[in-house]
Protein backbone atom coordinates (compact mmCIF):
# COMPACT_ATOMS: atom_id res chain seq x y z
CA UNK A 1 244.62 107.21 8.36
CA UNK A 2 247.59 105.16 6.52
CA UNK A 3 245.75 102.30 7.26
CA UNK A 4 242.49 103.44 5.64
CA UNK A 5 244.76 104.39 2.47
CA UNK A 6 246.16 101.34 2.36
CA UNK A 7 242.81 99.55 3.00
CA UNK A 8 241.35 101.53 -0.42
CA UNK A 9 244.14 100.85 -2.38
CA UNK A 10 244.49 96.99 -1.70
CA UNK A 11 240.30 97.10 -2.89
CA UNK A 12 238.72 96.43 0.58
CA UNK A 13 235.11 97.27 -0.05
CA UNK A 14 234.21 97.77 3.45
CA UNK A 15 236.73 100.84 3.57
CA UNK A 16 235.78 102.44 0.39
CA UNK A 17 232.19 102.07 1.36
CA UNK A 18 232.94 103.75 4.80
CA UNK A 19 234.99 106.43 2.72
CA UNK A 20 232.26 107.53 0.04
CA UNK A 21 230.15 107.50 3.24
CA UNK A 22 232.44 110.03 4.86
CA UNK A 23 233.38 111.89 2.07
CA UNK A 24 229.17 112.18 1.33
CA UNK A 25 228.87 113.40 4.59
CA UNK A 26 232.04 115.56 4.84
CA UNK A 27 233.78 114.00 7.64
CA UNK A 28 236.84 116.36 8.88
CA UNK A 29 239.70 113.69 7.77
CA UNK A 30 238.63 113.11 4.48
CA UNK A 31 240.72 115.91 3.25
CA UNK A 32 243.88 113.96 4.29
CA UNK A 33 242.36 110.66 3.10
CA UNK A 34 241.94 112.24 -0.41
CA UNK A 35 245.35 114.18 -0.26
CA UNK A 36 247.01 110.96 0.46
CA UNK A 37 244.92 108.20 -2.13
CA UNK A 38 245.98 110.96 -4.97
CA UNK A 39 248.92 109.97 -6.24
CA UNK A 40 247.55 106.45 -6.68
CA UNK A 41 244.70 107.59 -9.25
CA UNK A 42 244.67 108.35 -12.79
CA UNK A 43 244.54 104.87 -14.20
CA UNK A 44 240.85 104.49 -14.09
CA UNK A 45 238.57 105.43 -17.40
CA UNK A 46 235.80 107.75 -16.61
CA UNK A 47 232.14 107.15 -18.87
CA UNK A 48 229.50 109.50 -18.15
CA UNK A 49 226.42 108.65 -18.78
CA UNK A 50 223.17 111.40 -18.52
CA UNK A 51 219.95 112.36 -20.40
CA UNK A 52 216.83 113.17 -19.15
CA UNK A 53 214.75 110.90 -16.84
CA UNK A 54 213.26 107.84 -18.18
CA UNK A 55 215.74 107.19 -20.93
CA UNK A 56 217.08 104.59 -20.19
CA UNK A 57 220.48 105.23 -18.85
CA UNK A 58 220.21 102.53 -15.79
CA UNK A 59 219.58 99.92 -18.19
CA UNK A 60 222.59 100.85 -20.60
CA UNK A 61 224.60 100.79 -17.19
CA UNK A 62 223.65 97.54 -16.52
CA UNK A 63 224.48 96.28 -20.16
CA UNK A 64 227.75 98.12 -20.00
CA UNK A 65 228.83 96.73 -16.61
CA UNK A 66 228.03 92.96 -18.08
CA UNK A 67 229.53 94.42 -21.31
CA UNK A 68 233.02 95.17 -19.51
CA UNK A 69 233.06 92.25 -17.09
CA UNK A 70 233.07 89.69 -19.98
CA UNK A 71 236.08 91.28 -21.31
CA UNK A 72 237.64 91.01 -17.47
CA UNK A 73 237.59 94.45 -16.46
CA UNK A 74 236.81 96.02 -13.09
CA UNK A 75 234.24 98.00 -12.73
CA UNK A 76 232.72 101.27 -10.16
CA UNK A 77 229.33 102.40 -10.76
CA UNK A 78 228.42 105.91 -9.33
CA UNK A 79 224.88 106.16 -9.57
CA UNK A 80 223.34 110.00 -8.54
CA UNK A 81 220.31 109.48 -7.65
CA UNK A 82 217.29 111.83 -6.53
CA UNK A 83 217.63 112.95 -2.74
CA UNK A 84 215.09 111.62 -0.38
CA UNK A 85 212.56 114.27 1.33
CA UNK A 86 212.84 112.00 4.42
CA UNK A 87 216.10 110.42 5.03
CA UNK A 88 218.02 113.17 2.96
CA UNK A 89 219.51 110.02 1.18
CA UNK A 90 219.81 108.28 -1.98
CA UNK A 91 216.47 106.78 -3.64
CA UNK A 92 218.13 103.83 -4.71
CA UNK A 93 216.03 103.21 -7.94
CA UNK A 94 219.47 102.82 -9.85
CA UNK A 95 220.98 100.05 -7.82
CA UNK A 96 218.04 98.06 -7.92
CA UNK A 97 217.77 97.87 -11.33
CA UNK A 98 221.68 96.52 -11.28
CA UNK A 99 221.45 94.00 -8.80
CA UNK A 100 222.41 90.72 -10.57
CA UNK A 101 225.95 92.55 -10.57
CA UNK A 102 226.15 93.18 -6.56
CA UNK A 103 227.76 89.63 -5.76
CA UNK A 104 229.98 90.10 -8.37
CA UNK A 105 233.90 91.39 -6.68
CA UNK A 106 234.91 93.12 -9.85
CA UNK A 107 231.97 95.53 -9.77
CA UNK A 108 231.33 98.09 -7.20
CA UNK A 109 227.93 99.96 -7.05
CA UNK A 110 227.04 103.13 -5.07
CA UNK A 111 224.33 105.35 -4.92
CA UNK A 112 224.85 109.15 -4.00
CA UNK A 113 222.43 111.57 -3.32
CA UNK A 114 222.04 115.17 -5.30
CA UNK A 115 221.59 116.29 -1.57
CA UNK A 116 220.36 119.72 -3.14
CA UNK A 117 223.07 120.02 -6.03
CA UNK A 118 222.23 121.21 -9.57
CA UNK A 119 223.91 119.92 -12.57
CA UNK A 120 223.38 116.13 -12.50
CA UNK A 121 226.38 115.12 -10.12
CA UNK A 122 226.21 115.40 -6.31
CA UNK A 123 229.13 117.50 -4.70
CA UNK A 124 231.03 114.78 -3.52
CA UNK A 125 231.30 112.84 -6.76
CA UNK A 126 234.70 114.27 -7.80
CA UNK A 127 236.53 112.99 -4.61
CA UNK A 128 234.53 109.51 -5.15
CA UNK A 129 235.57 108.88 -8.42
CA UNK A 130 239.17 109.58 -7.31
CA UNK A 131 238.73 107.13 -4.85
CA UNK A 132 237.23 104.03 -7.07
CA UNK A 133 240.47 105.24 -8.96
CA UNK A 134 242.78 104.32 -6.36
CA UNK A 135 241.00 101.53 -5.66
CA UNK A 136 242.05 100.29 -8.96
CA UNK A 137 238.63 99.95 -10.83
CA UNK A 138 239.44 99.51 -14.68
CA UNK A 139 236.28 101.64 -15.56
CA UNK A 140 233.92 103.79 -13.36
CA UNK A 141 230.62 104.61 -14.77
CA UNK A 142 228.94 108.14 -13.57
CA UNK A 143 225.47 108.08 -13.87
CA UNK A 144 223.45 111.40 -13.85
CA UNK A 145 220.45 111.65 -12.05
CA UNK A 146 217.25 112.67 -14.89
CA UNK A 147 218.90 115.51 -16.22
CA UNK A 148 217.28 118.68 -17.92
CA UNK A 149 218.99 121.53 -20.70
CA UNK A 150 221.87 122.49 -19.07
CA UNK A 151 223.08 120.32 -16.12
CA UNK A 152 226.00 119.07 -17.91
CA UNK A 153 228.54 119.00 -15.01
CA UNK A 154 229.06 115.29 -15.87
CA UNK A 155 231.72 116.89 -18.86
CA UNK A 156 234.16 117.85 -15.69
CA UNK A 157 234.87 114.70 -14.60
CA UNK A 158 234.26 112.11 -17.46
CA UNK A 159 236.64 111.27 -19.99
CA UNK A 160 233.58 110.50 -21.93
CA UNK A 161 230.48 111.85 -21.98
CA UNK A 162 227.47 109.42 -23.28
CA UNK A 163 224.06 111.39 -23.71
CA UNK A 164 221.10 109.39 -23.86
CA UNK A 165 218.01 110.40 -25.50
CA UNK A 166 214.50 108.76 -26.70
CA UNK A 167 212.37 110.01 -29.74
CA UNK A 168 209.40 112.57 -29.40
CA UNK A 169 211.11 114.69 -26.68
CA UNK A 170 210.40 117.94 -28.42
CA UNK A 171 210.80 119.79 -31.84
CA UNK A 172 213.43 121.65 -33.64
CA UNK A 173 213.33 124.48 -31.29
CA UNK A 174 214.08 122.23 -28.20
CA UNK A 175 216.66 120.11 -29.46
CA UNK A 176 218.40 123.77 -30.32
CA UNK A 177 218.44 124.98 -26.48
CA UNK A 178 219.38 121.88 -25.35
CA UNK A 179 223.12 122.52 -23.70
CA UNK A 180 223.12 119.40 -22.55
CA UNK A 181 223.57 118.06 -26.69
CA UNK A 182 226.81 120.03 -26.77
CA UNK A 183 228.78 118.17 -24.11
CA UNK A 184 228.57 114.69 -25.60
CA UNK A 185 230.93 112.90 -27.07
CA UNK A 186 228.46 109.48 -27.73
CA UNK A 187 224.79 110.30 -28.11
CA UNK A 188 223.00 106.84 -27.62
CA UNK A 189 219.38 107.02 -29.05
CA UNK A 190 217.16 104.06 -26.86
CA UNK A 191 213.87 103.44 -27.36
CA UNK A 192 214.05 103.86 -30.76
CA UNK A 193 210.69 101.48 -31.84
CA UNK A 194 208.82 104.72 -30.48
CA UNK A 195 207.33 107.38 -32.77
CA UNK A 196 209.47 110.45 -33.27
């Protein structure tokens, strides 16, 4: 185990990827991994990103990953993506569209399943955030799968929240019952050539 913890804190990919992995599919000693990678995190800036599907929020990942890097920071991308009916894994629609970044060492990119969870974040997000953290990524991005009015548990774990939204999704009335409108710190309007 020691030599997993130091393996994640000295930024070996091939460990952390094995980790999230574990953690993802709750693996007995991941408990102790976690306990023990703690008191190396905190350092790390959280950005949540969510809105509802088809906003955008892949591509303003990809812009702020490119955004960051020219300004030399590290960067882990945690990208929640729908659960597949088959596998029971990610459908990797968000690290597809981020691909010109994968070769790049300062940017890590994973894709985690809902696997069933409500609220935009799958349960093992938490621990994998703590453990890009460790790793000693600058920035970690936390992108929501589509989200609807009131799966907002992106709030928990972000230091900020970034909702994104597109014109003509709904009237007066909708925008009102929208919880999701109340947890963001940065609301990021795309699309905005489109009626509405």
């Amino acid at each position: 185990m020691q030599e997993l913890v130091e393996k994640v804190i000295a930024g070996d990919v091939r460990s952390v990827a094995r980790l999230i992995r574990d953690i993802d599919d709750r693996v007995p000693h991941v408990r102790e991994v976690l306990k023990a990678l703690y008191p190396h995190t905190g350092r790390a800036y959280v950005i949540g990103i969510t809105g509802a599907p088809g906003v955008g929020k892949s591509t303003l990942v990809d812009r702020m990953v490119s955004h960051l890097r020219q300004r030399d920071k590290t960067v882990g991308v945690l990208a929640v993506d729908p659960t597949s009916p088959f596998s029971g894994g990610a459908i990797l629609g968000d690290r597809v569209r981020m691909q010109r970044h994968s070769m790049d060492k300062g940017v890590f990119i994973r894709s985690m399943a809902t696997r069933g969870q409500f609220g935009g974040l799958s349960q093992s997000t938490r621990s994998a955030i703590d453990v890009l953290d460790a790793m000693g990524k600058d920035f970690i991005l936390v992108e929501t799968v589509g989200v609807g009015q009131d799966e907002v548990d992106v709030v928990k774990s972000a230091h900020t929240t970034i909702i994104v939204v597109i014109p003509g999704m709904g009237d007066d009335i909708q925008a009102i019952k929208a919880g999701i409108l109340e947890v963001g710190d940065i609301f990021l309007i795309n699309k905005a050539d489109r009626d509405g």
